[in-house]
C-alpha atoms as a PDB file:
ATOM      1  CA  UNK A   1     112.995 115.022 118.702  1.00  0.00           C
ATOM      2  CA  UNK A   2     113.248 117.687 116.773  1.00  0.00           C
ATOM      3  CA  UNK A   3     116.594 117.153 115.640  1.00  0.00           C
ATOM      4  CA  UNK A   4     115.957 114.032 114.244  1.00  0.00           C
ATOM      5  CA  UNK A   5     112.946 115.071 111.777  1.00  0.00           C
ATOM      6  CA  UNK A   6     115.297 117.918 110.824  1.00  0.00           C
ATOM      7  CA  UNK A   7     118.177 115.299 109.899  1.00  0.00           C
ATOM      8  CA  UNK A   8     115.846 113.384 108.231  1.00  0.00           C
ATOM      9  CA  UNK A   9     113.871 115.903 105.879  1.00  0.00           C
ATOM     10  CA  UNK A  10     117.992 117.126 105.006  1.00  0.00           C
ATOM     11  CA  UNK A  11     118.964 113.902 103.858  1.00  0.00           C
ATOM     12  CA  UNK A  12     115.937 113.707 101.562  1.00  0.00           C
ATOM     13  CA  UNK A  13     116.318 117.636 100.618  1.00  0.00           C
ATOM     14  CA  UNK A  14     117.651 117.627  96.655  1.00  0.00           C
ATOM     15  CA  UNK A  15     121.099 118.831  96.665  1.00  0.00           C
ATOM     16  CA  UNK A  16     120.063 122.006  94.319  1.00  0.00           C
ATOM     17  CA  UNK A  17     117.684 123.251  97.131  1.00  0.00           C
ATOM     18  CA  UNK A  18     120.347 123.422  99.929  1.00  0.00           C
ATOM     19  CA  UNK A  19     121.624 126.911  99.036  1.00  0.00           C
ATOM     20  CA  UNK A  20     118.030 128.034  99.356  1.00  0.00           C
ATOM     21  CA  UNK A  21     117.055 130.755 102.073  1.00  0.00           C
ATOM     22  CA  UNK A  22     114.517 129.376 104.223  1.00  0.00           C
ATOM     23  CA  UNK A  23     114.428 131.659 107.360  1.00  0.00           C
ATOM     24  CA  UNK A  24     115.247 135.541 107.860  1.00  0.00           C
ATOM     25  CA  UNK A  25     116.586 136.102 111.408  1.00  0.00           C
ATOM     26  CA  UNK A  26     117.499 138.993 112.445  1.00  0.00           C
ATOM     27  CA  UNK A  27     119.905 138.131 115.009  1.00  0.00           C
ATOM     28  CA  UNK A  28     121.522 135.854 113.156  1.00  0.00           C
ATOM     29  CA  UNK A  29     122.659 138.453 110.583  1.00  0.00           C
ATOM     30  CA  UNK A  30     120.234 137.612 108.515  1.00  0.00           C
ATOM     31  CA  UNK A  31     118.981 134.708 105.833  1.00  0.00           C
ATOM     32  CA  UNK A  32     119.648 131.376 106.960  1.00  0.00           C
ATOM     33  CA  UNK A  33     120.056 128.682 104.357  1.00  0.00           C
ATOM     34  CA  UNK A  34     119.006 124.900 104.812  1.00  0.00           C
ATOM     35  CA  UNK A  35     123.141 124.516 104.854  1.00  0.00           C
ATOM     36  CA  UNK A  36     123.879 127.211 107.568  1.00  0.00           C
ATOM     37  CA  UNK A  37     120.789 125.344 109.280  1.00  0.00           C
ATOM     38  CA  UNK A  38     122.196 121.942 109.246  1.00  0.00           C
ATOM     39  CA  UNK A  39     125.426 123.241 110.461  1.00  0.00           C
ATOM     40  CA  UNK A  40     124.091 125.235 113.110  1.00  0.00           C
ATOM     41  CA  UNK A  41     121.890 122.429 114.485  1.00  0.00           C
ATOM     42  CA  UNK A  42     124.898 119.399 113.858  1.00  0.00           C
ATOM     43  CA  UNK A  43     126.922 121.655 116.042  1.00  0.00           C
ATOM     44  CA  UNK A  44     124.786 122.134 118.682  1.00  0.00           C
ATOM     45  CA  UNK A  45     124.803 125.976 118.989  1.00  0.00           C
ATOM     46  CA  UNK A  46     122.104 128.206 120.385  1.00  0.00           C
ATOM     47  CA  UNK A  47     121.815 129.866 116.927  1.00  0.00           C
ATOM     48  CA  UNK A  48     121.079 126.204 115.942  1.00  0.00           C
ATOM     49  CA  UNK A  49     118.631 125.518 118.812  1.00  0.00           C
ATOM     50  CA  UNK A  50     116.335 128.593 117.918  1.00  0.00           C
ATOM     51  CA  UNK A  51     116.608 127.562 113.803  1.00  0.00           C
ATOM     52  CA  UNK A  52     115.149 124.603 115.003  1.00  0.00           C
ATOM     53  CA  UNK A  53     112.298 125.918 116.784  1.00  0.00           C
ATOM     54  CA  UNK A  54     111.422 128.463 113.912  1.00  0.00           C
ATOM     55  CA  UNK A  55     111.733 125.244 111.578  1.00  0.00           C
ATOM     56  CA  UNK A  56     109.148 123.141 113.789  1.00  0.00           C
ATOM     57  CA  UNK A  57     106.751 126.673 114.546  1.00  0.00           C
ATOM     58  CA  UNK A  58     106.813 127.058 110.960  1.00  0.00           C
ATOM     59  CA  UNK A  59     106.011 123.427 109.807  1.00  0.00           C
ATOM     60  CA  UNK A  60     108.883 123.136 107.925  1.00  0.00           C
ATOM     61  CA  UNK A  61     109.887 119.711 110.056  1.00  0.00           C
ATOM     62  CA  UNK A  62     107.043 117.318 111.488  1.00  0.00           C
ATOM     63  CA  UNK A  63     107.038 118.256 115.627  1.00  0.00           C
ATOM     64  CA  UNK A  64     105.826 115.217 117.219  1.00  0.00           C
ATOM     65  CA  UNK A  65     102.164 116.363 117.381  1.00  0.00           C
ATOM     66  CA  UNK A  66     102.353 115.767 114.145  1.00  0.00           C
ATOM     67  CA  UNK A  67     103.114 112.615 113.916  1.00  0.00           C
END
């Protein structure tokens, strides 16, 4: 469920805010942009997976509580 609010809010996200930082994570390496985000969660990965958790924690995507 997840996944699909964070596709959605990307596809409305202005173009010039992509490059933005929007998480810090440690141990990722460090500052995660709403790019590296979309291509960690489109692929699947665990990295991806625990973005999208932070994302929803943080109330950056609508969790389906929410809604």
């Amino acid at each position: 469920m997840h996944r699909d609010a964070f596709f959605r809010f990307y596809a409305n996200l202005p173009v010039n805010l992509r490059h933005e930082i929007i998480l810090n994570m440690e141990q990722a390496g460090g500052p995660i942009t709403w790019e590296v985000a979309y291509r960690e969660i489109n692929g699947n990965t665990a990295l991806g997976e625990k973005i999208l958790n932070k994302l929803a924690e943080l109330k950056f995507i609508p969790t389906q509580d929410d809604q």
